[in-house]
Protein backbone atom coordinates (compact mmCIF):
# COMPACT_ATOMS: atom_id res chain seq x y z
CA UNK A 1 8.96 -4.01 -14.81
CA UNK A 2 11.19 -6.73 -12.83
CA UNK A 3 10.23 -7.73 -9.58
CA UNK A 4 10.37 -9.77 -6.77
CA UNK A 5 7.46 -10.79 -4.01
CA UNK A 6 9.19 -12.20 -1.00
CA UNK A 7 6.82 -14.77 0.70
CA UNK A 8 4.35 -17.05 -0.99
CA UNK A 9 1.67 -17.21 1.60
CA UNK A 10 -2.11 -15.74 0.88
CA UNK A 11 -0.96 -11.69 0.49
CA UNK A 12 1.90 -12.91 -1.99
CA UNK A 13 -0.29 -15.15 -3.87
CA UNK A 14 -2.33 -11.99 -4.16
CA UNK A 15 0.08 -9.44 -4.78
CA UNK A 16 1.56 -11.93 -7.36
CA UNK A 17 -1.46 -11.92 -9.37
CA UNK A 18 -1.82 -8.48 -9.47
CA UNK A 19 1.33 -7.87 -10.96
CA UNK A 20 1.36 -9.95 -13.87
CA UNK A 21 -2.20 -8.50 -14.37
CA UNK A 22 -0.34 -5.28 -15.38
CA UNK A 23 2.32 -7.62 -17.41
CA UNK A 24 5.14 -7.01 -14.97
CA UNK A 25 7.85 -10.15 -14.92
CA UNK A 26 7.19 -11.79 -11.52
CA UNK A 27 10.21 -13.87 -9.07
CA UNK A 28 7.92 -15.08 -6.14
CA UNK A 29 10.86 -16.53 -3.14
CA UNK A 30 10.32 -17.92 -0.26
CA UNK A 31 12.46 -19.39 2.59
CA UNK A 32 10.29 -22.69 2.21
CA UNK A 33 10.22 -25.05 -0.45
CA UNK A 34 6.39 -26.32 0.44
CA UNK A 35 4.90 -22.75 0.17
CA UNK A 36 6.39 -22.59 -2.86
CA UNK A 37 5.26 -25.97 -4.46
CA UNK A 38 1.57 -25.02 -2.38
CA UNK A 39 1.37 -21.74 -4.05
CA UNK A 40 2.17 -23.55 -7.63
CA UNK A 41 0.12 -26.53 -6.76
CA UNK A 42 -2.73 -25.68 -5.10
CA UNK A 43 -3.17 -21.98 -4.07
CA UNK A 44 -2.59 -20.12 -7.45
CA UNK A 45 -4.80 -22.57 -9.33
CA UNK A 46 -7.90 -22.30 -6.93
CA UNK A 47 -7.90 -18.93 -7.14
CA UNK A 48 -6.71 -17.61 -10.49
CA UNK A 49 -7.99 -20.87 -12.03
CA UNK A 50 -4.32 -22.02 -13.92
CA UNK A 51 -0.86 -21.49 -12.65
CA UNK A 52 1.20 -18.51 -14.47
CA UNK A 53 4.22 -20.49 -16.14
CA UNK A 54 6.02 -16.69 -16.68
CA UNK A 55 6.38 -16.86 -12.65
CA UNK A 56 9.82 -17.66 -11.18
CA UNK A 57 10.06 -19.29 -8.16
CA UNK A 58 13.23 -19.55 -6.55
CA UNK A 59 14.36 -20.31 -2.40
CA UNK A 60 14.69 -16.51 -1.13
CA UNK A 61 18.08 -17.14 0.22
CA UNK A 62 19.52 -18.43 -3.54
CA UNK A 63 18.71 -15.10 -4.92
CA UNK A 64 20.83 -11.54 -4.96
CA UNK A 65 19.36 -10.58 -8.36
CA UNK A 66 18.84 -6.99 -9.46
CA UNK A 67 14.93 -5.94 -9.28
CA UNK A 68 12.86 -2.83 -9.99
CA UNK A 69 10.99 -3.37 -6.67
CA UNK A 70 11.30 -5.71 -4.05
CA UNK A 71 7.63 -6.51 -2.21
CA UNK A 72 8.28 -8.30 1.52
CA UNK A 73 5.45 -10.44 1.93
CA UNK A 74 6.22 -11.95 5.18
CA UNK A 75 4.99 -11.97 9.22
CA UNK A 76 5.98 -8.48 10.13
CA UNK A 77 8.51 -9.84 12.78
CA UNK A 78 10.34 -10.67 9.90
CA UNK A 79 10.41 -7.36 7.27
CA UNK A 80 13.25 -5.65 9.24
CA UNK A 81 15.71 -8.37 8.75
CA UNK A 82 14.56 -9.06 4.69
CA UNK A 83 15.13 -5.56 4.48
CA UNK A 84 18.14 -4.80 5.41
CA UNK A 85 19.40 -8.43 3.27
CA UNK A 86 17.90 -7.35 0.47
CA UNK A 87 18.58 -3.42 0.56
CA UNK A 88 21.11 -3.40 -2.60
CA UNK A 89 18.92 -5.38 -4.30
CA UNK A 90 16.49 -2.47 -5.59
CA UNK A 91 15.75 1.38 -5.29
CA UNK A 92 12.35 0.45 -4.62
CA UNK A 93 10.32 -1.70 -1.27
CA UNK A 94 6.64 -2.20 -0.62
CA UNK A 95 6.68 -4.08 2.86
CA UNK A 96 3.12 -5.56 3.47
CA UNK A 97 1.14 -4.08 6.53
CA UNK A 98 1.83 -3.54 9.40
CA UNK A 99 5.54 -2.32 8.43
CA UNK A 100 7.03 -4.26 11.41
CA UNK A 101 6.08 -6.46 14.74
CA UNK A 102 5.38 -3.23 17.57
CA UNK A 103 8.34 -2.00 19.58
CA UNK A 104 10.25 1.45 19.67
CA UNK A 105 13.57 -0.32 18.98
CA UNK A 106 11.86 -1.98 15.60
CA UNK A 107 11.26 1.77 14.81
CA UNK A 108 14.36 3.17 15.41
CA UNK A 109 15.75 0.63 13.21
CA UNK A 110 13.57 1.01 10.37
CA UNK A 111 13.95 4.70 10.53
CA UNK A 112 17.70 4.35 10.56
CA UNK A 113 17.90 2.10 7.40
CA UNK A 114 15.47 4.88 5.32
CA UNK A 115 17.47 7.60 6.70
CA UNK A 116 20.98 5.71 5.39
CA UNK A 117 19.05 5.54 1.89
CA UNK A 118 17.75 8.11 1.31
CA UNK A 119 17.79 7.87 -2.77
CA UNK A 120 15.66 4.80 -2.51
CA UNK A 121 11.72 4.71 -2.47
CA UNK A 122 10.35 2.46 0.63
CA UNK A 123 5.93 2.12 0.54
CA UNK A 124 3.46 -0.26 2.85
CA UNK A 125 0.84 -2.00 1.37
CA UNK A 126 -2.03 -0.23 3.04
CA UNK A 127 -3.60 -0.30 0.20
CA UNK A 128 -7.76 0.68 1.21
CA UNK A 129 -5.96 4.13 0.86
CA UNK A 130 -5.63 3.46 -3.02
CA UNK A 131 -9.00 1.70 -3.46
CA UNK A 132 -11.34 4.28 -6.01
CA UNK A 133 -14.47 4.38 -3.01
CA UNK A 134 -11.84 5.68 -0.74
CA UNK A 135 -10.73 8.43 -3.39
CA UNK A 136 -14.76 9.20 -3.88
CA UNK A 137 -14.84 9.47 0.09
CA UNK A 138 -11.54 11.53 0.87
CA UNK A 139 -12.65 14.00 -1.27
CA UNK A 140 -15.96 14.21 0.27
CA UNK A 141 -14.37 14.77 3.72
CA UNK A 142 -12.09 17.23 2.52
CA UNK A 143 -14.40 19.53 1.16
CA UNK A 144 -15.92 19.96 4.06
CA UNK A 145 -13.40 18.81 6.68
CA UNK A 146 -13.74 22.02 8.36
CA UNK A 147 -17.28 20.72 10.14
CA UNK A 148 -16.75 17.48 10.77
CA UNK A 149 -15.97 17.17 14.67
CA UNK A 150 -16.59 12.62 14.65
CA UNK A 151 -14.69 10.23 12.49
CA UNK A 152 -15.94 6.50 13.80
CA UNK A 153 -13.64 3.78 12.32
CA UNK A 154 -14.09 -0.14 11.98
CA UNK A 155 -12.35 -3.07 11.19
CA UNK A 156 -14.46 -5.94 12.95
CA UNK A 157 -13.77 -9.37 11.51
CA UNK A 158 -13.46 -12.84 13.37
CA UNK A 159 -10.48 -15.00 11.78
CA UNK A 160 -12.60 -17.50 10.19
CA UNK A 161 -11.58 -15.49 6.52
CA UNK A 162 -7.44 -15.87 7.88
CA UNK A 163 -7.87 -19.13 8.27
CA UNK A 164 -9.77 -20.01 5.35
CA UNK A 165 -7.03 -18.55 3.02
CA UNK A 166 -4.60 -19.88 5.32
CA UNK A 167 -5.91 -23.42 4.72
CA UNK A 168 -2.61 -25.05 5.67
CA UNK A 169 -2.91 -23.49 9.74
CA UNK A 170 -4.78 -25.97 11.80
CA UNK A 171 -5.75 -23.08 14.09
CA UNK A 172 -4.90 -19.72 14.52
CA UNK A 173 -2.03 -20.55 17.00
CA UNK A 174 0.16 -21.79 14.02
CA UNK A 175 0.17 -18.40 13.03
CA UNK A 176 1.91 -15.03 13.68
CA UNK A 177 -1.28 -13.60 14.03
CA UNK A 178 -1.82 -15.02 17.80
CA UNK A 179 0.99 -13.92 19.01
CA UNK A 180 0.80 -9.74 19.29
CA UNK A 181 4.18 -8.77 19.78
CA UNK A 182 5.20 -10.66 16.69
CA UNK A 183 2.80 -8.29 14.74
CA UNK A 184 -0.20 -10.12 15.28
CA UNK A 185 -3.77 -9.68 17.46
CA UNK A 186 -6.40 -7.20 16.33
CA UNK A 187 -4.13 -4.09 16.72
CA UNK A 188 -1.99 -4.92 14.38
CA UNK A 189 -3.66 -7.18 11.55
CA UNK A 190 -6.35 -4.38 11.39
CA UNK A 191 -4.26 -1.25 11.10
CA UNK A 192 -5.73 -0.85 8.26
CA UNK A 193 -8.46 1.08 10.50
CA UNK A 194 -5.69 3.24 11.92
CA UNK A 195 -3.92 3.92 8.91
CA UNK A 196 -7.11 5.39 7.29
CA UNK A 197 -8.30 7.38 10.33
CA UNK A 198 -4.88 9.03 9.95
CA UNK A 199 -5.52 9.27 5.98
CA UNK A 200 -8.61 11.29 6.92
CA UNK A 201 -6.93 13.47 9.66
CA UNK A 202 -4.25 14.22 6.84
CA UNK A 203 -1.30 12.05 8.49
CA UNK A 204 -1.58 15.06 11.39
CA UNK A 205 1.48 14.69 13.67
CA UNK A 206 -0.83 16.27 16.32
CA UNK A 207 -2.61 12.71 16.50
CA UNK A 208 -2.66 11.50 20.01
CA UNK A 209 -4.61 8.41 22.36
CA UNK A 210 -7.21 9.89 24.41
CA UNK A 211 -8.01 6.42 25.85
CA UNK A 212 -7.94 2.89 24.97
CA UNK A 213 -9.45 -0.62 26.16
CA UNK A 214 -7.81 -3.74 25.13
CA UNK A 215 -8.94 -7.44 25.17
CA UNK A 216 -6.37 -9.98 25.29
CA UNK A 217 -6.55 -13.38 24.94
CA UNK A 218 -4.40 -16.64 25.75
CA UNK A 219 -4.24 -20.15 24.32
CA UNK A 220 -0.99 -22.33 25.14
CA UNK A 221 1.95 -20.13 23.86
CA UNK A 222 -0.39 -17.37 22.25
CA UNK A 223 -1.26 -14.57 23.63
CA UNK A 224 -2.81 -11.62 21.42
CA UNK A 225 -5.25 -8.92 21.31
CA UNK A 226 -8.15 -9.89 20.15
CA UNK A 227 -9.95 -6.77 20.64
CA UNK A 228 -8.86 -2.89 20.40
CA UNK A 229 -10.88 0.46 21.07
CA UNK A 230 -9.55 3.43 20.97
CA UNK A 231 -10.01 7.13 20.94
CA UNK A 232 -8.12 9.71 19.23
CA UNK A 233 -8.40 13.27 19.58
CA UNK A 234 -6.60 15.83 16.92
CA UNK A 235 -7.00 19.54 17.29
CA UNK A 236 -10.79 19.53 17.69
CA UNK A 237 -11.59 16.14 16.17
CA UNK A 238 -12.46 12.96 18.41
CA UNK A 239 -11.97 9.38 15.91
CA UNK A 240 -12.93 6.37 17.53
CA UNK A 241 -11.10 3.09 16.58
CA UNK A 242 -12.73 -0.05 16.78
CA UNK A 243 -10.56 -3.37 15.54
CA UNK A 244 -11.44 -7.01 16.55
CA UNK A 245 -11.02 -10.66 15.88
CA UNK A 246 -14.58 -11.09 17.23
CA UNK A 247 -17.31 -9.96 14.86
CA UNK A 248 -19.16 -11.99 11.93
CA UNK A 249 -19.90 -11.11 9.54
CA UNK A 250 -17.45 -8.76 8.83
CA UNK A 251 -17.63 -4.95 9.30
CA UNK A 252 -15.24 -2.58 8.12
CA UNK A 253 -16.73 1.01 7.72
CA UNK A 254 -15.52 4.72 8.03
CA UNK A 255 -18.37 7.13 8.90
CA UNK A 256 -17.79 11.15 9.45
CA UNK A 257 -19.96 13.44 10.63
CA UNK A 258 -20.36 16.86 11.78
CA UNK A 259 -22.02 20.76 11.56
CA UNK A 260 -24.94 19.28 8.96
CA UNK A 261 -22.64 17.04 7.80
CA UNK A 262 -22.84 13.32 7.32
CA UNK A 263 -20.90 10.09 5.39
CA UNK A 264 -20.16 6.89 5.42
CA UNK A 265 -18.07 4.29 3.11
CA UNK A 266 -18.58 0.45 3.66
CA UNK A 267 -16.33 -1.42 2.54
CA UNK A 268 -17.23 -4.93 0.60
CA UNK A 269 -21.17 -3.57 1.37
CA UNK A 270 -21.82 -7.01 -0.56
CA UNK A 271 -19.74 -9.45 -2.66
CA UNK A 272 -18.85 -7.28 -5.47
CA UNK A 273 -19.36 -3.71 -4.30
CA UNK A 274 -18.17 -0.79 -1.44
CA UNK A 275 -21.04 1.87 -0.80
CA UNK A 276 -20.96 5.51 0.17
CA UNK A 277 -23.97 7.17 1.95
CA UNK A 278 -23.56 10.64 1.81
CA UNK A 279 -25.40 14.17 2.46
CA UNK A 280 -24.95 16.50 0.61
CA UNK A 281 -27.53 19.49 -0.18
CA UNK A 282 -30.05 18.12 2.38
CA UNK A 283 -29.86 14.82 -0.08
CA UNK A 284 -28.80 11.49 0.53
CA UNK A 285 -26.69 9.98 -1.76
CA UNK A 286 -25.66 6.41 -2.88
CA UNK A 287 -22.34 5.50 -4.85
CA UNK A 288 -21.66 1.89 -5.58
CA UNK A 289 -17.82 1.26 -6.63
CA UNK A 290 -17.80 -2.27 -8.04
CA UNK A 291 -14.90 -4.29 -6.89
CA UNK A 292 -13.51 -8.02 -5.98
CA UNK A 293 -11.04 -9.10 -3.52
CA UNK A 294 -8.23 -9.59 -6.42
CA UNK A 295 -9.09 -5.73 -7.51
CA UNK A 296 -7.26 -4.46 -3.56
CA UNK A 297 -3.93 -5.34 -5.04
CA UNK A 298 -3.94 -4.53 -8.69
CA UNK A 299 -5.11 -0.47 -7.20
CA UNK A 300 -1.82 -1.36 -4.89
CA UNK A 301 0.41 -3.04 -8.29
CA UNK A 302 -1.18 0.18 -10.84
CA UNK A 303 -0.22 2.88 -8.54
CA UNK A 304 3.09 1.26 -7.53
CA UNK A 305 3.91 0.97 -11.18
CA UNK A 306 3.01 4.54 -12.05
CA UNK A 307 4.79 6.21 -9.57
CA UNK A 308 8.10 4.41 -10.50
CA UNK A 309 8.25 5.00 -13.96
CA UNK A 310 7.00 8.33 -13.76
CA UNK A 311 9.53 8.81 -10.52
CA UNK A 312 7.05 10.26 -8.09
CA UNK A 313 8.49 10.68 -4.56
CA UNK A 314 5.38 10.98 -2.95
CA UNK A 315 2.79 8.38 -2.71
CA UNK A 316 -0.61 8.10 -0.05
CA UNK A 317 1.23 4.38 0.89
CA UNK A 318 4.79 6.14 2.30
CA UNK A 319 6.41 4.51 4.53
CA UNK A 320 6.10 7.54 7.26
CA UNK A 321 2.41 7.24 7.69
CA UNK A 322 3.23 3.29 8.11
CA UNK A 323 5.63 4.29 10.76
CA UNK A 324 3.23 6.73 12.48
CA UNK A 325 0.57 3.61 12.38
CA UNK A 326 3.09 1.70 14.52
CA UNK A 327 4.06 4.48 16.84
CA UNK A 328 -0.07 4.40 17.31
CA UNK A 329 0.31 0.86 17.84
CA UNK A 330 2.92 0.75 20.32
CA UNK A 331 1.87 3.61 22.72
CA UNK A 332 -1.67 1.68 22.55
CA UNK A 333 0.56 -1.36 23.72
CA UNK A 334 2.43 0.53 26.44
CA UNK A 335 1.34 -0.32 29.82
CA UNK A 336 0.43 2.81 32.13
């Protein structure tokens, strides 16, 4: 398997490892010649412990090569444009979350390029949809989706852990992630919270915003949400939303509950390990699914790699229920 990962910050460093873990040959571009030298000089090394000499790295605009997938690794703000340069390039694209920076127009364009190829595959790395303790926990909730009436949904973490991996930002406001309508704030660099309270409602079109509170903050040129809460309603289901830049430590959890019915997955409980709590028979249960941060892309680079060579047009990480996360996004954003 031949492919390229365009962008060589933290998520492409990531995503890079994963797929050479499954033996695929790797071309890692970027439009900067320091991210690339960082990523071979400093990044891969710290993490992976030695630099992979099979990688290619190559300036992103020096390269109109032939690849079995193409992986955008870039601020969202940017995917639309790499997409369309790049769209003869492969029959396969995994743009990293969220699928583009929030506005109706970035929709309209994105839908437009998928419908003009239609023979080509296009996926979005929301990738806690792939992870085995979400598996365990979807099939919990749909065997008995029928009572459950709450679905409560966080993604609370503070942006020391952006920062951190993005060691070369002096502060947050170097980054697309203060700036909202570039794709960053709270809304946006936690859809992963949407995207799997959407997974549990079955990608339902019937999804709508009951009501929402935002929290917005401004430093010098940046201005982002820092906090969002929402509440959906679908059919006879109420899922509240809960995404912010504020809490440490870190909490992202799903919890469902209903007629004597109760779960809940935590993700990265500890360290090494997402738990379930679950009822079932008037029992509580416990299921530990052992895991490390390196193990969220190589569920992402397995199941990518499956589904190609075995030519599988349907996949949990389409595109659509991307789309349908930013349609969320945007009529959060909407002022009324």
């Amino acid at each position: 398997m031949n492919i390229k990962i365009i962008g060589a910050g933290s998520a492409g460093n990531h995503i890079c490892f994963a797929f050479r873990k499954i033996r695929a040959k790797v071309t890692l571009t970027d439009a900067s010649n320091e991210s690339l030298l960082r990523t071979k000089n400093i990044i891969y090394k710290k993490r992976y412990g030695k630099w992979d000499s099979s990688i290619k790295l190559i300036k992103e605009q020096n390269d109109f090569s032939k690849y079995d997938l193409i992986i955008i690794s870039t601020p969202p703000n940017t995917h639309i444009n790499l997409l369309n340069k790049n769209i003869n390039n492969s029959d396969n694209f995994l743009i990293e979350k969220p699928v583009c920076s929030p506005s109706y127009k970035n929709i309209k364009i994105l839908n437009k390029i998928i419908k003009n190829n239609r023979k080509k595959n296009f996926y979005c790395g929301y990738n806690h949809r792939l992870f085995p303790s979400t598996n365990f926990f979807k099939k919990i909730v749909n065997l008995n989706y029928k009572k459950i009436n709450f679905i409560n949904v966080n993604f609370k973490e503070n942006t020391s852990g952006f920062l951190n991996a993005h060691f070369w930002f002096k502060s947050l406001n170097d980054s697309y992630l203060s700036k909202t309508k570039e794709g960053g704030g709270a809304l946006c660099e936690h859809s992963h919270a949407l995207n799997l309270a959407q997974y549990l409602l079955k990608d339902s079109k019937k999804i709508k915003i009951a009501s929402k509170k935002l929290v917005f903050k401004k430093i010098k040129k940046s201005y982002y949400d820092k906090s969002a809460d929402l509440f959906l309603t679908e059919r006879n289901k109420l899922v509240q939303v809960v995404q912010n830049f504020e809490t440490q430590p870190t909490e992202k959890s799903v919890e469902v509950s209903g007629n004597n019915f109760y779960a809940k997955l935590i993700y990265n409980f500890d360290k090494s390990n997402d738990k379930i709590i679950y009822i079932n028979k008037n029992k509580i249960k416990v299921k530990i699914f052992k895991k490390k941060r390196s193990d969220d892309f190589l569920y992402e680079a397995n199941h990518i790699k499956k589904i190609i060579e075995q030519k599988k047009k349907f996949s949990p990480i389409n595109v659509q229920s991307a789309i349908q996360t930013m349609n969320l996004i945007v009529s959060t954003l909407e002022k009324k």
